[in-house]
N, C-alpha and C. Protein backbone atom coordinates (compact mmCIF):
# COMPACT_ATOMS: atom_id res chain seq x y z
N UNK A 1 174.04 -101.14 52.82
CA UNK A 1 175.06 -100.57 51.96
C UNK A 1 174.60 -100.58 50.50
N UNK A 2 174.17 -101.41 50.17
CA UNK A 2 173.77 -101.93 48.79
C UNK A 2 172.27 -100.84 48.63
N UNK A 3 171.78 -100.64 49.30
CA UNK A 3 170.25 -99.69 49.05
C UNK A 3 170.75 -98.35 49.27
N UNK A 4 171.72 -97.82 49.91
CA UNK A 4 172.58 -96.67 49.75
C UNK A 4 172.82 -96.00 48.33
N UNK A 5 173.67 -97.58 48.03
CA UNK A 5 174.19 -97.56 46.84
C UNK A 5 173.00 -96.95 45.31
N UNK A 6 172.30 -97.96 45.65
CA UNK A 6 171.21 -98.01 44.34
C UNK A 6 170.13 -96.46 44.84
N UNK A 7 170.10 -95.88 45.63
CA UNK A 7 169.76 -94.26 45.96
C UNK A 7 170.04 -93.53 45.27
N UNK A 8 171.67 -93.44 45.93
CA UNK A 8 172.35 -92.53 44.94
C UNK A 8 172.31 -92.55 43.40
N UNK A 9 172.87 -93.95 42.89
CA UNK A 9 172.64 -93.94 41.51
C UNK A 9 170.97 -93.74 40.89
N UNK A 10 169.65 -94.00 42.00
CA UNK A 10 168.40 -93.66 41.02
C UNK A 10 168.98 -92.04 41.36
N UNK A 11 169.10 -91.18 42.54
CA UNK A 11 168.92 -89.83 42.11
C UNK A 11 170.20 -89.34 41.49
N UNK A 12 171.11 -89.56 40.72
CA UNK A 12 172.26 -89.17 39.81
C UNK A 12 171.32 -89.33 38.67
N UNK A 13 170.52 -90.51 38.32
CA UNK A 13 169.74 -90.72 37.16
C UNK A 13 169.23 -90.26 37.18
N UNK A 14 168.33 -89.89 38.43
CA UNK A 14 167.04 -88.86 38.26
C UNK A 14 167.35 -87.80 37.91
N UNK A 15 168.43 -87.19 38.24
CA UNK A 15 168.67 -85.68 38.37
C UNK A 15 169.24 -84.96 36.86
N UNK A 16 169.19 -86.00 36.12
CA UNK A 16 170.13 -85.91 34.93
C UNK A 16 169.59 -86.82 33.25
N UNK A 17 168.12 -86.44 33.28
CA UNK A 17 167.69 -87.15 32.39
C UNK A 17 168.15 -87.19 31.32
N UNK A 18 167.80 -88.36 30.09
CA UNK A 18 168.40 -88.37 28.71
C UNK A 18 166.74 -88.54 28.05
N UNK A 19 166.74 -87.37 28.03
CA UNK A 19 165.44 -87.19 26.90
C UNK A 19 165.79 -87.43 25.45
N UNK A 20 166.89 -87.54 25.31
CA UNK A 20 166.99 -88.11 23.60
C UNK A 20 167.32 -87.05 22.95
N UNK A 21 166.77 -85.46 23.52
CA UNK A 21 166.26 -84.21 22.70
C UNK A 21 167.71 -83.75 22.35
N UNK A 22 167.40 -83.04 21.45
CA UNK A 22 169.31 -82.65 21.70
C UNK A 22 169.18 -80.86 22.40
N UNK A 23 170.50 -80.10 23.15
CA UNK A 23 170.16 -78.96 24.28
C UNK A 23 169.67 -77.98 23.12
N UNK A 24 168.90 -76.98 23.97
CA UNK A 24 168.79 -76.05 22.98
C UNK A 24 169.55 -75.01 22.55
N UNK A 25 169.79 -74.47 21.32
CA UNK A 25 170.35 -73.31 20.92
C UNK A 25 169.89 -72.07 21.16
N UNK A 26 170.85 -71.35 21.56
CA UNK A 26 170.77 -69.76 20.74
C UNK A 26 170.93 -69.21 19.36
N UNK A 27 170.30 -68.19 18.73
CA UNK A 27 171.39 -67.83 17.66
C UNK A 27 171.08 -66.25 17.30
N UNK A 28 172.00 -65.48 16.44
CA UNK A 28 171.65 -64.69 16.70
C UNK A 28 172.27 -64.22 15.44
N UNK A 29 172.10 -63.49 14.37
CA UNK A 29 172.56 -63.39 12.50
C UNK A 29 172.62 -61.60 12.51
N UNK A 30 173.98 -61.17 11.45
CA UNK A 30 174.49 -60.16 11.19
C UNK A 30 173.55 -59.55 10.27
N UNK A 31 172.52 -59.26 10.51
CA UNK A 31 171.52 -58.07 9.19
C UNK A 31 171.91 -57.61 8.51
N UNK A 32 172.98 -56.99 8.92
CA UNK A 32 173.42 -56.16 7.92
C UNK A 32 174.24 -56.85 6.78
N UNK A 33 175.41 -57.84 7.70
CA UNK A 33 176.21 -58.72 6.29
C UNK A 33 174.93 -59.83 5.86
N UNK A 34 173.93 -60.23 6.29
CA UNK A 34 173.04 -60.99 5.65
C UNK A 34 173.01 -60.30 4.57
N UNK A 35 172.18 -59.09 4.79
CA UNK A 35 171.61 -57.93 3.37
C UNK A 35 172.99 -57.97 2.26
N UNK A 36 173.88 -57.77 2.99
CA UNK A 36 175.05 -58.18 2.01
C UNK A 36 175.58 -58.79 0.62
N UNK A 37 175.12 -60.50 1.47
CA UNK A 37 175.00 -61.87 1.05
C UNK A 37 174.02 -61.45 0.08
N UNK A 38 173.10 -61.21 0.02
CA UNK A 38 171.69 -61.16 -0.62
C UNK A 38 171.84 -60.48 -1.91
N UNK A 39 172.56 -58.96 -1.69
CA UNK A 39 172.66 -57.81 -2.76
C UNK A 39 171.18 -57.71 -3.12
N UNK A 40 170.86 -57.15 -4.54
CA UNK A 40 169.47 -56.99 -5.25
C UNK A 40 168.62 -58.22 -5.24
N UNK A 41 168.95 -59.53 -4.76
CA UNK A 41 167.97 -60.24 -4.81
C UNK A 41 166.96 -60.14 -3.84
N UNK A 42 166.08 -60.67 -3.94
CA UNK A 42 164.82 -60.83 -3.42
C UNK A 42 164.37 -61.79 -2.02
N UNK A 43 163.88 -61.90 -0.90
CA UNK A 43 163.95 -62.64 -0.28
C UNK A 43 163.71 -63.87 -0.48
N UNK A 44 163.76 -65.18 0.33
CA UNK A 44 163.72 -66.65 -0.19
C UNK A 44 162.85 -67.24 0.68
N UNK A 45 161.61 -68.04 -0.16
CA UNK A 45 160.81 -68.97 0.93
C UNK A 45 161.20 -70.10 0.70
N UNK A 46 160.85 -70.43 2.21
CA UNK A 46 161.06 -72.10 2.90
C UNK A 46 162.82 -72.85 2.31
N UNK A 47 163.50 -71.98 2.51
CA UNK A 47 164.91 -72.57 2.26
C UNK A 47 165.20 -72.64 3.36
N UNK A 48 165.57 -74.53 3.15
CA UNK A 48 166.04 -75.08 4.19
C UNK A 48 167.54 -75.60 4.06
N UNK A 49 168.55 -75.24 4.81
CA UNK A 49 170.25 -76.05 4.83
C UNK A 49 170.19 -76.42 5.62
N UNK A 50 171.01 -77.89 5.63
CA UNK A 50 171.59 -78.62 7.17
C UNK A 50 172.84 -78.07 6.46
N UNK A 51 173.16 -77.96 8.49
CA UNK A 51 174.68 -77.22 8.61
C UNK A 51 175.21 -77.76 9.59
N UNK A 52 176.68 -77.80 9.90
CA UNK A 52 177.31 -78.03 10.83
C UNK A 52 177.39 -76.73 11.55
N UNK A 53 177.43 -76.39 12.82
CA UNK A 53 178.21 -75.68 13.90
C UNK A 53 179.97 -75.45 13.81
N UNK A 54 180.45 -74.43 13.12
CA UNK A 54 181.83 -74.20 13.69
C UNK A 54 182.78 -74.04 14.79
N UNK A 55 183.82 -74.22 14.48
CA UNK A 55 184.97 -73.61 16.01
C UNK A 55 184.33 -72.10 16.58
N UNK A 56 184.03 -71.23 15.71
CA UNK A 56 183.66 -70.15 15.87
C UNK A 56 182.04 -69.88 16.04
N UNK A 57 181.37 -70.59 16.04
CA UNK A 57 180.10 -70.78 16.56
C UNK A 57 179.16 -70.24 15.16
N UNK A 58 179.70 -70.43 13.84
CA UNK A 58 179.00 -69.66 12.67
C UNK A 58 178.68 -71.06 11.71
N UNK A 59 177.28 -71.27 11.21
CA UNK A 59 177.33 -72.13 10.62
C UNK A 59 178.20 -72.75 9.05
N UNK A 60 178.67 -74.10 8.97
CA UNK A 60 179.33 -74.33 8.25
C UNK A 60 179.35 -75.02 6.94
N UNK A 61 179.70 -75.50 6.25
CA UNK A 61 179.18 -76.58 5.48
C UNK A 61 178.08 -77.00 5.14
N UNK A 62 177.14 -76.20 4.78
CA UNK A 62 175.76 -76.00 4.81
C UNK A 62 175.48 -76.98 3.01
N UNK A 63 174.27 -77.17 3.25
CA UNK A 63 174.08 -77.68 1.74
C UNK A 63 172.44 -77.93 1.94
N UNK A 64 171.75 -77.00 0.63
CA UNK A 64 170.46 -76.78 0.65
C UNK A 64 170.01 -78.58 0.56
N UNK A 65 168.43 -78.78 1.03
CA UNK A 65 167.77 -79.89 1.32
C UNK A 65 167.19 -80.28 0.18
N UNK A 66 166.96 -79.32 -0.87
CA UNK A 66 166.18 -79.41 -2.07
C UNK A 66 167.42 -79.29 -2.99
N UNK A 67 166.64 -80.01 -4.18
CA UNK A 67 167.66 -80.74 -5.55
C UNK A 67 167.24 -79.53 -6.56
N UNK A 68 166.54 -78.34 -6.48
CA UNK A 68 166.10 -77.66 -7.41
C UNK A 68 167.43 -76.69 -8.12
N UNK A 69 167.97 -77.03 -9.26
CA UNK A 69 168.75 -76.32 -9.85
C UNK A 69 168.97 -75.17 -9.54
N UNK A 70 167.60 -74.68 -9.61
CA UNK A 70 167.57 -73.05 -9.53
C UNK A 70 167.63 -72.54 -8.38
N UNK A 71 167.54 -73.04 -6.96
CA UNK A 71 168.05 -73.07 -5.52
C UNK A 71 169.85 -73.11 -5.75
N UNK A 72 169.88 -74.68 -6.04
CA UNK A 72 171.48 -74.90 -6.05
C UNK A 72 172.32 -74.20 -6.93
N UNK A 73 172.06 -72.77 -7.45
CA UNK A 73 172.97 -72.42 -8.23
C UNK A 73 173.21 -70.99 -7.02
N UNK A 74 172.39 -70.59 -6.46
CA UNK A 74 172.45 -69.83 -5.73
C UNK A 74 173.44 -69.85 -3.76
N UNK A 75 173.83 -71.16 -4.41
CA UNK A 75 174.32 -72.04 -3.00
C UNK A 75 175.72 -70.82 -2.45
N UNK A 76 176.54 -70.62 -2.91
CA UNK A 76 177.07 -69.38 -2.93
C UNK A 76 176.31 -68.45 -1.48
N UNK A 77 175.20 -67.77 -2.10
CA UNK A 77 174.49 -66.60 -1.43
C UNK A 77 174.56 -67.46 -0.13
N UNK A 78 173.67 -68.66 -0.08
CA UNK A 78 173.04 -69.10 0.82
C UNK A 78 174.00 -69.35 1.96
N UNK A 79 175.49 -69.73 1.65
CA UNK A 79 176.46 -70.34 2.61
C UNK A 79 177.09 -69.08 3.09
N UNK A 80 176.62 -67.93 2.29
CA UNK A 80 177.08 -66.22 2.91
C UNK A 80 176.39 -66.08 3.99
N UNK A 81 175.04 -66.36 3.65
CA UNK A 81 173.95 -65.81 4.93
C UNK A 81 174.33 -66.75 6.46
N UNK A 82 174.34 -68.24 5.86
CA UNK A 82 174.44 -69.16 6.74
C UNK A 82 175.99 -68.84 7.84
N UNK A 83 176.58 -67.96 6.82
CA UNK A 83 177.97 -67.79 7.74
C UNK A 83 178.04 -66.43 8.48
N UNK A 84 176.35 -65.72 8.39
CA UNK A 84 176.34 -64.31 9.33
C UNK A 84 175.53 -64.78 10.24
N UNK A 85 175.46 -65.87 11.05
CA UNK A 85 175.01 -66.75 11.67
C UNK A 85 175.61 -67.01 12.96
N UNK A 86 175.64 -66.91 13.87
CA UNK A 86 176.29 -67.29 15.29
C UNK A 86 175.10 -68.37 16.11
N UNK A 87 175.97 -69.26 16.69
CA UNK A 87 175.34 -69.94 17.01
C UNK A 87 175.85 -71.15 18.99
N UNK A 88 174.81 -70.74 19.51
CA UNK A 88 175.34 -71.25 20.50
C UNK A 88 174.74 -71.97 21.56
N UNK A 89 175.30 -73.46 22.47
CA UNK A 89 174.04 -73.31 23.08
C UNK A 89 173.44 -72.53 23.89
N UNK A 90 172.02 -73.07 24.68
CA UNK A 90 171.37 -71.86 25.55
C UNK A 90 172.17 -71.36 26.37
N UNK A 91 172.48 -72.23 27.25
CA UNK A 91 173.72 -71.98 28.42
C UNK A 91 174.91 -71.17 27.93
N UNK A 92 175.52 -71.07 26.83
CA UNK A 92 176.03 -69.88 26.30
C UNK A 92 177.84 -70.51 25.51
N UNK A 93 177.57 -71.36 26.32
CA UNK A 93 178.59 -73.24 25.81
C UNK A 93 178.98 -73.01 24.63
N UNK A 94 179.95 -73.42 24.06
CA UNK A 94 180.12 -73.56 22.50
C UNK A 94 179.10 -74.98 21.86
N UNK A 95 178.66 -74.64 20.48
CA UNK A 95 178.03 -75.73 20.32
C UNK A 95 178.78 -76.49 18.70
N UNK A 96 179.81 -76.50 19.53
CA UNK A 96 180.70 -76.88 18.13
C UNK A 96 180.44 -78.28 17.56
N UNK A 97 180.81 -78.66 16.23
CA UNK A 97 180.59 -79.96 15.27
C UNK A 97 178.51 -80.01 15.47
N UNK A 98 177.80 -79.40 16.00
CA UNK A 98 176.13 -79.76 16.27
C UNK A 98 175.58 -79.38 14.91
N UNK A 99 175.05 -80.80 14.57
CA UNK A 99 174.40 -80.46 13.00
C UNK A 99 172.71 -79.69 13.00
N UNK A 100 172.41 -79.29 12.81
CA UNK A 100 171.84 -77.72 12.71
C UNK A 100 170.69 -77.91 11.30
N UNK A 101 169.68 -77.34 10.83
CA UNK A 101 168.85 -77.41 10.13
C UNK A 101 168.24 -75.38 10.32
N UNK A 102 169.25 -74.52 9.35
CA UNK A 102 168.77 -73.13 9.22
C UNK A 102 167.89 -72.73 8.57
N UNK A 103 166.86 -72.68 8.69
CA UNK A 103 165.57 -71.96 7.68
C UNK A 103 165.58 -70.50 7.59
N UNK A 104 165.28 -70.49 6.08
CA UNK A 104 165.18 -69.08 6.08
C UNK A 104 163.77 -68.38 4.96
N UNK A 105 162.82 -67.77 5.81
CA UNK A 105 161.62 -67.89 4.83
C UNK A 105 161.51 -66.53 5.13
N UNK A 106 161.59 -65.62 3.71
CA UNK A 106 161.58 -64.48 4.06
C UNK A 106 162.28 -63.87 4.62
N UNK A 107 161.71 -62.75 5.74
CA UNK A 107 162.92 -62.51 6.67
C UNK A 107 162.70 -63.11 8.18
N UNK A 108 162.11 -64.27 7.91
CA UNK A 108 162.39 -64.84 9.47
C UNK A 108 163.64 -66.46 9.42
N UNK A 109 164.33 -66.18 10.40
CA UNK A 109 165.23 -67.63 10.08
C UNK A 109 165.47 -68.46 11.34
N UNK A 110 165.45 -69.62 11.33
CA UNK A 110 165.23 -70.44 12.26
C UNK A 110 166.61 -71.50 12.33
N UNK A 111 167.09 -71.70 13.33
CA UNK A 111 168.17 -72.73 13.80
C UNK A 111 167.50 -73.66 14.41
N UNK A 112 167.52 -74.90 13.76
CA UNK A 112 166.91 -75.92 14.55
C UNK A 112 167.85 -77.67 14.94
N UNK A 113 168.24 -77.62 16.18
CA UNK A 113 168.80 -78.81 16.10
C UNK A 113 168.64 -80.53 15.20
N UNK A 114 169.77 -81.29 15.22
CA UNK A 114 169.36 -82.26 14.58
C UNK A 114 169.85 -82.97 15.16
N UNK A 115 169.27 -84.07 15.09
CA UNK A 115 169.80 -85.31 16.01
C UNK A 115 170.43 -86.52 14.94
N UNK A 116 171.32 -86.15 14.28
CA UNK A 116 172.26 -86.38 13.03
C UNK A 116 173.60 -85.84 13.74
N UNK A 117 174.63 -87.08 13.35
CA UNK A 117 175.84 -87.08 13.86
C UNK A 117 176.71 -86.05 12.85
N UNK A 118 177.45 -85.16 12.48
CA UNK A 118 177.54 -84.50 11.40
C UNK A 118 179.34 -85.72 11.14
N UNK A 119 178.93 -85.51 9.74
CA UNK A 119 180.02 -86.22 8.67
C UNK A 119 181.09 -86.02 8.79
N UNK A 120 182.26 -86.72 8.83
CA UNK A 120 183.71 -85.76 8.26
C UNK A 120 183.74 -85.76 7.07
């Protein structure tokens, strides 16, 4: 009974690893309201925001990683772009409160999970 027991629980464990990793995302951003956000400016390298995940799957509360004045005055634009942003996991799941790391270099932009509990 007891080796039954401890079976089942190794293959429940087996079957269901905790890699630590956090699941992966989808995401998928409005071009057109990006270009929006942007107006006459120019594209942006290596800007990086951690963001939260919304109810609505659009990133939230974003706040650039760098202290550079001349970034942070532009924070505005950046929380426009960050909010033409959808975001979800792979499986298609909501990935709500998931703190998030959006890059945007040029015109390529990247959603990358974080394994950071996000703040209230």
């Amino acid at each position: 009974m007891l080796i039954s027991f401890l079976l089942a629980y190794a293959f429940v464990m087996g079957s269901q690893p905790d890699t630590g990793e956090p699941a992966p995302l989808t995401s998928s951003m409005d071009r057109y309201a990006a270009g929006q956000c942007l107006g006459s400016r120019v594209g942006f390298r290596n800007l990086r925001l951690n963001c939260v995940i919304g109810a609505d799957g659009t990133l939230e509360q974003c706040q650039a990683t760098t202290q550079d004045p001349r970034v942070l005055r532009l924070s505005p634009v950046f929380n426009c772009i960050a909010g033409t942003v959808t975001v979800t996991n792979a499986d298609g799941s909501p990935a709500i409160d998931r703190a998030v790391t959006f890059g945007l270099n040029r015109n390529i932009w990247t959603v990358t999970p974080r394994n950071v509990a996000p703040q209230d």
